[in-house]
Protein backbone atom coordinates (compact mmCIF):
# COMPACT_ATOMS: atom_id res chain seq x y z
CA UNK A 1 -61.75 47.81 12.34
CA UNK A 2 -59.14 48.33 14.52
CA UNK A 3 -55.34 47.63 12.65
CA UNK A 4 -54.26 45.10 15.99
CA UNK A 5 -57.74 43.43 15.37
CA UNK A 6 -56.69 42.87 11.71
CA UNK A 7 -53.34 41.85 12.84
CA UNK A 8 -54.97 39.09 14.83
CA UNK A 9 -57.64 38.19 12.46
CA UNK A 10 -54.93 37.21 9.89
CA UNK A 11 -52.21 35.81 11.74
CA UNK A 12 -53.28 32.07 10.37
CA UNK A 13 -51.73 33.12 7.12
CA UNK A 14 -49.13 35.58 8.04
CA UNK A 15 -47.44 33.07 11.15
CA UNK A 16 -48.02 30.32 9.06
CA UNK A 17 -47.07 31.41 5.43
CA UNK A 18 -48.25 29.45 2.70
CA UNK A 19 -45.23 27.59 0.94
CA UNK A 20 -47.40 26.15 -2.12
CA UNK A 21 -47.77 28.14 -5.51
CA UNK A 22 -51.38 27.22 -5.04
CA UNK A 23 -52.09 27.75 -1.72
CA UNK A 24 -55.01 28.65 1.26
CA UNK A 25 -56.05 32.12 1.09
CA UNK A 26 -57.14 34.32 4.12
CA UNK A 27 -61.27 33.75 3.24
CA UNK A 28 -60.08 30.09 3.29
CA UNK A 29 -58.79 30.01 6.63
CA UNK A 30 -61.66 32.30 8.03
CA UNK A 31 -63.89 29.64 6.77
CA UNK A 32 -62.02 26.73 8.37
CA UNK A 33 -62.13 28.79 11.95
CA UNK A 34 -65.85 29.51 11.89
CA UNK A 35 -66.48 25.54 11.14
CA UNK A 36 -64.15 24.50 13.72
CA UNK A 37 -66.03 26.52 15.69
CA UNK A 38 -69.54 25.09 14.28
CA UNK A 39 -68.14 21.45 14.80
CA UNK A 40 -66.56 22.40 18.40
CA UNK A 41 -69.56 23.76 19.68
CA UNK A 42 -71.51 20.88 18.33
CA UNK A 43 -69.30 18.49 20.02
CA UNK A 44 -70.40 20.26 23.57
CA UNK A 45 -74.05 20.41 22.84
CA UNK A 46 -73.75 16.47 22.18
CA UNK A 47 -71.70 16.13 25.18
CA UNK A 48 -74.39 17.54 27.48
CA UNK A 49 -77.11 15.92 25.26
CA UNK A 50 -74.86 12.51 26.12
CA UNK A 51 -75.07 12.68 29.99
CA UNK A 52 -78.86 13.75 30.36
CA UNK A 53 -79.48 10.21 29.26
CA UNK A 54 -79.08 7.02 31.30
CA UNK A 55 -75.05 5.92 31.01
CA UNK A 56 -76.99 2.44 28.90
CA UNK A 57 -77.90 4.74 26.70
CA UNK A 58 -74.83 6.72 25.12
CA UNK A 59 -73.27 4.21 23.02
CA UNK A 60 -74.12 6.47 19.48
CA UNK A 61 -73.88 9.49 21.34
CA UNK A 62 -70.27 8.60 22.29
CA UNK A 63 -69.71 7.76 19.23
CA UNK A 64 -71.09 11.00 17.54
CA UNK A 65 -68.83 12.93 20.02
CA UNK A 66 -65.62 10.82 18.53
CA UNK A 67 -66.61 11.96 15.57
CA UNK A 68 -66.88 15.94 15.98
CA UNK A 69 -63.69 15.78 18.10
CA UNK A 70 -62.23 14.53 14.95
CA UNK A 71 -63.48 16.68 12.72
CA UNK A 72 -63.26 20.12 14.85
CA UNK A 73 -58.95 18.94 14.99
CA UNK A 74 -58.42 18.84 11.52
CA UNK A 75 -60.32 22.24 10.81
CA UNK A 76 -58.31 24.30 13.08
CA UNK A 77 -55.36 22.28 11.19
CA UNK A 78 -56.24 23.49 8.03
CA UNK A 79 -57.61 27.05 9.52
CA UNK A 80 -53.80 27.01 11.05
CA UNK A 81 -52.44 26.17 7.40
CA UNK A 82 -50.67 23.52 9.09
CA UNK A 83 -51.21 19.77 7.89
CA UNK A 84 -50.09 20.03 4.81
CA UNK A 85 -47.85 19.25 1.65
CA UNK A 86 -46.57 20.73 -1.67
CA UNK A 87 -47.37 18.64 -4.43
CA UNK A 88 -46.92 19.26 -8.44
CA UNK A 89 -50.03 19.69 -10.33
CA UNK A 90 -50.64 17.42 -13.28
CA UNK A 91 -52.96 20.05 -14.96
CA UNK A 92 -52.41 23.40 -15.18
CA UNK A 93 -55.56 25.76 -15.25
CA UNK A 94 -55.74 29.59 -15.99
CA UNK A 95 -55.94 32.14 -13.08
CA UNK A 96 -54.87 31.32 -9.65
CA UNK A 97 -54.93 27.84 -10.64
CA UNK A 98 -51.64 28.14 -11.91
CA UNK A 99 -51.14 30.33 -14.62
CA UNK A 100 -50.66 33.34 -12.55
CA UNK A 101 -47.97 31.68 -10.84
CA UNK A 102 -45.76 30.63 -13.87
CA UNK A 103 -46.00 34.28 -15.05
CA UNK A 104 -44.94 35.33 -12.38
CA UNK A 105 -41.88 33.04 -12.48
CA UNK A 106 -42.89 29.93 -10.49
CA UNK A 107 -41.36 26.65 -11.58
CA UNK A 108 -43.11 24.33 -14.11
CA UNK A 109 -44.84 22.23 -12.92
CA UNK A 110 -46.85 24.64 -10.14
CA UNK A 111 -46.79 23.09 -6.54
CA UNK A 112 -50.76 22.74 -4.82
CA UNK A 113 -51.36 22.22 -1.17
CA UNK A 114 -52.28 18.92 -0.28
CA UNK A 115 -53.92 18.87 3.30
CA UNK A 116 -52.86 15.19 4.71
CA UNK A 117 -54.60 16.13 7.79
CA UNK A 118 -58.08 16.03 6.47
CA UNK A 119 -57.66 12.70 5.31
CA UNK A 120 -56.52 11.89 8.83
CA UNK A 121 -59.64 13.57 9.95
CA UNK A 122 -61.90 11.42 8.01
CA UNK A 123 -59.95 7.95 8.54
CA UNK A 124 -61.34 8.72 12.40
CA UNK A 125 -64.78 9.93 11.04
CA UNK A 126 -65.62 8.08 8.41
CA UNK A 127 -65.40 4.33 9.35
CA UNK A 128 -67.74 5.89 13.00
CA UNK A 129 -69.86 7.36 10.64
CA UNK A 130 -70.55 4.29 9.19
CA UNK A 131 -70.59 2.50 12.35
CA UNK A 132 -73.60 4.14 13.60
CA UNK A 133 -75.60 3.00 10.92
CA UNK A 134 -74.79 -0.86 11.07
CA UNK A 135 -74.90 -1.04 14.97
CA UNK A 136 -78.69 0.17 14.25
CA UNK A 137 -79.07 -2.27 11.78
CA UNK A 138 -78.50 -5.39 13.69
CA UNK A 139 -75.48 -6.27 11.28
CA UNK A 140 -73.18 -9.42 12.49
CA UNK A 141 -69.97 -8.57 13.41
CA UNK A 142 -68.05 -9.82 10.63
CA UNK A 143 -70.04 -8.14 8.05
CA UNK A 144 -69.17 -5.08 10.32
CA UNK A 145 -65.53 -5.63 10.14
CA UNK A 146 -65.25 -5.51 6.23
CA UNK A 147 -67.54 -2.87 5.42
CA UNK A 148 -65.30 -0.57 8.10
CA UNK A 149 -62.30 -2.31 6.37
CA UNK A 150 -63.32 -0.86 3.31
CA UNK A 151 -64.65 2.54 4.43
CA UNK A 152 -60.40 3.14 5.60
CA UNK A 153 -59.18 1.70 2.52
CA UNK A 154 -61.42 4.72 0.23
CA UNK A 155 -59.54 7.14 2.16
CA UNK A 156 -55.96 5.60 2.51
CA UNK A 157 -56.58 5.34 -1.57
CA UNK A 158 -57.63 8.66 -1.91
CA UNK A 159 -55.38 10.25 0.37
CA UNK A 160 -51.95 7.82 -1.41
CA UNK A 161 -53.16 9.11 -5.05
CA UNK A 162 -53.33 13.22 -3.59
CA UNK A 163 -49.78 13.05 -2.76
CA UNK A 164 -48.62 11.19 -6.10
CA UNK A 165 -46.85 13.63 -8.90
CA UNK A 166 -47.61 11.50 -11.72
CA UNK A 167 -51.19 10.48 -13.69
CA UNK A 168 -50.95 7.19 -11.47
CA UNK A 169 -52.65 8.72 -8.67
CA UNK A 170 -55.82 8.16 -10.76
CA UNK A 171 -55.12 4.79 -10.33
CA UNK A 172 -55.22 5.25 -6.70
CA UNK A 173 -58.74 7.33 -7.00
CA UNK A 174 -60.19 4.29 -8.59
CA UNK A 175 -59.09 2.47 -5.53
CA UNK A 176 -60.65 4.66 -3.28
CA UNK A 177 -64.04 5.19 -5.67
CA UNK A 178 -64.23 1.54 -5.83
CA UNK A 179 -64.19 1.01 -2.20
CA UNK A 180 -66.21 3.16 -1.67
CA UNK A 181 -69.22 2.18 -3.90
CA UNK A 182 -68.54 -0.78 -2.16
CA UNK A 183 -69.91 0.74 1.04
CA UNK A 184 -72.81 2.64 -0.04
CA UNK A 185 -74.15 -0.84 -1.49
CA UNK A 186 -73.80 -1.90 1.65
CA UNK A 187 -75.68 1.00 3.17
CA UNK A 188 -78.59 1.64 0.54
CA UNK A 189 -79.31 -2.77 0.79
CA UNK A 190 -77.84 -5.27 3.17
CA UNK A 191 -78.18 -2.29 6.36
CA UNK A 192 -82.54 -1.35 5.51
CA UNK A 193 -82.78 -5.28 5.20
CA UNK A 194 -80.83 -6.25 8.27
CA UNK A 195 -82.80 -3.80 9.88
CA UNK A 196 -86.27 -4.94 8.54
CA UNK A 197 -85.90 -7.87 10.51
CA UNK A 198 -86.14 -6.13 13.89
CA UNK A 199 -89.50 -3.67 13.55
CA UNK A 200 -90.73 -1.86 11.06
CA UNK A 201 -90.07 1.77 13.42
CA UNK A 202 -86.20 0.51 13.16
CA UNK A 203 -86.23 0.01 9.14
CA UNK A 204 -87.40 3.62 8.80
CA UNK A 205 -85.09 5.31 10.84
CA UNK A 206 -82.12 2.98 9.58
CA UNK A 207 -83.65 3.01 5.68
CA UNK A 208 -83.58 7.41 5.68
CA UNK A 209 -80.45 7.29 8.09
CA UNK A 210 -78.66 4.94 5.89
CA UNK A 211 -79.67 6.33 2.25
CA UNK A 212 -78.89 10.15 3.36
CA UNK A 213 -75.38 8.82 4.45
CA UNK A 214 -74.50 7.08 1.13
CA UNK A 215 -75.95 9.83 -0.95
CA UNK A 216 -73.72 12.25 0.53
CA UNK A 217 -70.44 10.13 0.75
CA UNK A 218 -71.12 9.38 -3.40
CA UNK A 219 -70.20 13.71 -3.54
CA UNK A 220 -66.53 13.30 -2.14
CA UNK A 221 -65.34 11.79 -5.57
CA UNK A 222 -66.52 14.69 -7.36
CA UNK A 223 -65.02 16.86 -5.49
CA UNK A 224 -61.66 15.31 -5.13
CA UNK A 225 -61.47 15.17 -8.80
CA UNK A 226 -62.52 18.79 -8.68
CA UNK A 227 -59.71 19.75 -6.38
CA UNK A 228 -56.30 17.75 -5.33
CA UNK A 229 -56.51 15.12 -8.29
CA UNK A 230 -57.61 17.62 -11.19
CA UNK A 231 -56.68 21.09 -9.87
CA UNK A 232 -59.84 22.56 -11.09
CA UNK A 233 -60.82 24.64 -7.98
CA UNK A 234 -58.64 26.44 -6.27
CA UNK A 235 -57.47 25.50 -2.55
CA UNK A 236 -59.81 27.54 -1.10
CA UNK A 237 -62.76 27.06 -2.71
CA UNK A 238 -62.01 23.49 -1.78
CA UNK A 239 -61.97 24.58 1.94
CA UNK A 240 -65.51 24.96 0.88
CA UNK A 241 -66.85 22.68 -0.92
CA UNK A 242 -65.31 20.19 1.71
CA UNK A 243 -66.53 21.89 4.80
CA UNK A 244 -70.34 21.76 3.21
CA UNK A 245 -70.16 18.30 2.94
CA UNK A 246 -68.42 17.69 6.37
CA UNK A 247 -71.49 19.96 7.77
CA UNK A 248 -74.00 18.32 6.23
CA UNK A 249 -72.47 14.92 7.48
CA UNK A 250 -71.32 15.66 10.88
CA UNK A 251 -73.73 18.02 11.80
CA UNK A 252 -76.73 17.09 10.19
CA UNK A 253 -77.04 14.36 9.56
CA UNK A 254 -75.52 13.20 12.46
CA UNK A 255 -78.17 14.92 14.86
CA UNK A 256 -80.79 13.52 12.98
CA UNK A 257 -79.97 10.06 12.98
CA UNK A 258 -79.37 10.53 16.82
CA UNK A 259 -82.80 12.33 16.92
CA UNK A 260 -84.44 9.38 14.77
CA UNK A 261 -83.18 6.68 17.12
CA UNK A 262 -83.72 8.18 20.67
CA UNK A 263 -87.35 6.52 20.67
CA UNK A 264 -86.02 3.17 20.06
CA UNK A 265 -85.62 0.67 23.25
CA UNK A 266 -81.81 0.22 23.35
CA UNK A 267 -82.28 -3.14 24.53
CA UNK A 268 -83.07 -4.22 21.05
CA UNK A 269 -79.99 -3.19 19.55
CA UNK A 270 -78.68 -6.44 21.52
CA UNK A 271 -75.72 -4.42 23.17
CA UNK A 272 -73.79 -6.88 25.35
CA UNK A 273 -70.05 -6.08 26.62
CA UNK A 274 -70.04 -9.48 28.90
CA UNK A 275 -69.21 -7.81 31.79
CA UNK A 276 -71.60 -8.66 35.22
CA UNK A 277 -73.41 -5.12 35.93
CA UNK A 278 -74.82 -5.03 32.05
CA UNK A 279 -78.36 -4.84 32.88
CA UNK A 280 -77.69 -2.57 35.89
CA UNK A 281 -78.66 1.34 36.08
CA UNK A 282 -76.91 4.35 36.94
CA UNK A 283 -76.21 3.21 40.72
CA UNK A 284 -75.30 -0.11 39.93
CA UNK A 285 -78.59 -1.21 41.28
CA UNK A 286 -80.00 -4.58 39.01
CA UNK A 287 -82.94 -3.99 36.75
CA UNK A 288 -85.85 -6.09 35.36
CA UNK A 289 -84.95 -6.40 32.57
CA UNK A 290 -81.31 -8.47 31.72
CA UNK A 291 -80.32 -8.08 28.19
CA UNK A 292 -77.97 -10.29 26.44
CA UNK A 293 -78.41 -13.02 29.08
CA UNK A 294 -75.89 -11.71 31.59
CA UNK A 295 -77.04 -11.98 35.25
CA UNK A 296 -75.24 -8.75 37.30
CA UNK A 297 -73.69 -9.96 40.27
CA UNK A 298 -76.71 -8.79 42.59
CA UNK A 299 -78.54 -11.69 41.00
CA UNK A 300 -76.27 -14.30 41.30
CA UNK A 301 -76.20 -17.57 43.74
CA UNK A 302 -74.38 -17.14 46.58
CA UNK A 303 -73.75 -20.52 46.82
CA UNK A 304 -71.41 -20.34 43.68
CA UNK A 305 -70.85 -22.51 40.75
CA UNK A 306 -74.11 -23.52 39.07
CA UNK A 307 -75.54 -25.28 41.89
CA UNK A 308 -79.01 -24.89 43.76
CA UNK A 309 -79.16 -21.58 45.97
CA UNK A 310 -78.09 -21.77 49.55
CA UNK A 311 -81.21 -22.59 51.94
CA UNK A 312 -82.33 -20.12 54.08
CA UNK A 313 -84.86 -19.86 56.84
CA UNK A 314 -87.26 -19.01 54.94
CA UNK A 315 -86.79 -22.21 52.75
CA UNK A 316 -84.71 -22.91 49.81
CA UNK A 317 -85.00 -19.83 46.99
CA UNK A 318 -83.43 -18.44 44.27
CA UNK A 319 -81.06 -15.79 44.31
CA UNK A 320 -82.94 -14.09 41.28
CA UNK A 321 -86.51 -14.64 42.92
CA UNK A 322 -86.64 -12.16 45.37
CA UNK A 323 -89.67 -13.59 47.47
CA UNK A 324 -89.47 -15.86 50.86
CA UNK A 325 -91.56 -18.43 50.27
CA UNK A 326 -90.32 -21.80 49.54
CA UNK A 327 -89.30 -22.06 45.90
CA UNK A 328 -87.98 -25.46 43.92
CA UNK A 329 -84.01 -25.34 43.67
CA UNK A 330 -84.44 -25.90 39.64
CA UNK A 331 -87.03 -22.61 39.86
CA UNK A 332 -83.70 -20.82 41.16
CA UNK A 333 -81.40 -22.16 38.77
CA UNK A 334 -83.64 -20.96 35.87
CA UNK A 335 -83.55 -17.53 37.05
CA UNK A 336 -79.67 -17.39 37.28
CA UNK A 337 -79.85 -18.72 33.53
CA UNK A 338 -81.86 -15.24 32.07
CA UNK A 339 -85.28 -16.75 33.29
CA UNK A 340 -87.33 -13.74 33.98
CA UNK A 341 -90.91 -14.00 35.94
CA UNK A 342 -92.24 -17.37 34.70
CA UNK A 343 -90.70 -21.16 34.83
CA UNK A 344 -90.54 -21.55 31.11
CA UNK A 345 -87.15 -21.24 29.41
CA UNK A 346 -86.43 -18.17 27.78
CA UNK A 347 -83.86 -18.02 25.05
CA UNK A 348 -80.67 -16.82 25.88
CA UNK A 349 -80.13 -13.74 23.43
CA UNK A 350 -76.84 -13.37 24.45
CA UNK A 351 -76.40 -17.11 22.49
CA UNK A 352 -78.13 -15.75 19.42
CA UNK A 353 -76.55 -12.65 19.16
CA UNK A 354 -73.29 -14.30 19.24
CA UNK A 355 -74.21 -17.19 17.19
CA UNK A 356 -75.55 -14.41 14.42
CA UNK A 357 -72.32 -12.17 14.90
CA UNK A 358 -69.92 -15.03 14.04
């Protein structure tokens, strides 16, 4: 290989020395580059994948894309040997893992590096993670909030105890393992069940989706008692223990959940931001079908308030109906309230879905 290609290939290390006594090595940071790279170009393949499909249906995608922009920052971070701190070691191993650097005249005890920006990375990635399972799962919204709540607290916990000198950062991993078992409940019950409710297709997807993802969350502990809590792999084989799992959940995983929902009928997740073109396509023109109960303002009176339509010459009609002929003004008024087709009530799901979410 050409010596200015070498030169390049290792200037991670060599611009950015490593200040630890147990520190990244250059197979480390090669590592880190070709998964930023993995989790970059994943991040445009879902970005393309995200505007082939109607602008209704990119909520997860959008989502997904948050979550490999995350990720792909923190591994050129680390690939960079940037993002991180010195902390003592409470156990001292043989090798690299800090015997060779007391003989050769390091101070006792040795100093690891702690990368802060991967826990950064996953306060971003890990509550969205999560997120995409319990949007499919027709979860309410305050069940939601505290089962996101408690995916941030396992990594402020985690990350708190990794930057501790003393045995009391143990204290802070039972934090973190705690909250975090916390979650996975959540995912391998409450989510199938809540999902059950809305078709059996749905359960499936969200049972697999939803066991997969707490499986592979329950492997973190292990290895952060493996690595920054009890210093028994060395920094880089951390680099890749953690960028297996991170591959296997980002990029995995995350395509095949996407993959196992792109059958279902977004209108059942119940999506509803309030705003008057929901229900509306790509050029803003009003569909059939209104979801959430939410008339767009192509369907609206144009008489205003919630009075009868204005009459016209070809008699009095709704501004929902869409025919000429004479219609009743209470016909109209039905179809301004989420009527669809027929005179008979139909429920208002944007009233149940907020009634359930609260």
């Amino acid at each position: 290989m050409h010596p200015e290609v070498v030169k390049r290939y290792a200037s991670s290390i060599s611009t950015n020395p490593v200040t630890s006594n147990i520190g990244l090595s250059r197979p480390g940071s090669n590592w880190c580059w070709a998964l930023f790279g993995i989790f970059a170009l994943s991040m445009l393949t879902l970005g393309v994948v995200a505007h082939s499909r109607p602008k209704r249906h990119r909520a997860f995608h959008y989502i997904g894309l948050a979550i490999l922009a995350a990720t792909a920052l923190h591994y050129a971070t680390q690939a960079s040997n940037l993002g991180y701190t010195s902390v003592p070691v409470e156990f001292v191993r043989s090798g690299s893992r800090g015997a060779n650097q007391l003989a050769g005249g390091a101070p006792f005890p040795p100093t690891r590096s702690i990368f802060y920006a991967r826990y950064i990375g996953w306060a971003v990635s890990w509550p969205l993670l999560v997120l995409l399972v319990l949007l499919a799962t027709g979860f309410n919204l305050s069940r939601i909030f505290i089962v996101l709540f408690f995916t941030l607290f396992t990594i402020i916990s985690a990350l708190i105890g990794t930057l501790i000198r003393t045995r009391y950062r143990w204290m802070y991993y039972v934090f973190a393992v705690s909250a975090l078992f916390y979650v996975v409940w959540h995912l391998f019950h409450p989510a199938p069940r809540s999902a059950r409710r809305l078709g059996a297709d749905r359960c499936r997807a969200v049972r697999s989706a939803a066991t997969s993802l707490g499986l592979l969350f329950l492997i973190y502990p292990i290895v952060w008692g493996l690595c920054e809590y009890g210093n028994v792999l060395t920094v880089s084989s951390e680099m890749f223990w953690y960028g297996v799992l991170d591959f296997l959940t980002r990029v995995v995983w995350l395509f095949a959940f996407l993959f196992a929902i792109e059958g279902l009928a977004y209108e059942r997740f119940g999506f509803h931001s309030g705003k008057a073109t929901d229900g509306a396509d790509d050029r803003g023109n009003a569909t059939g079908t209104n979801v959430g109960g939410n008339q767009p303002a192509t369907m609206r009176s144009t008489n205003g308030g919630g009075g009868p339509p204005a009459s016209t010459g070809a008699g009095n009609t709704g501004a929902a109906a869409g025919s000429g002929g004479d219609e009743p003004a209470g016909a109209g008024r039905r179809q301004l309230n989420g009527d669809v087709g027929s005179g008979a009530a139909a429920p208002d799901a944007r009233g149940d879905n907020f009634r359930e979410s609260v």
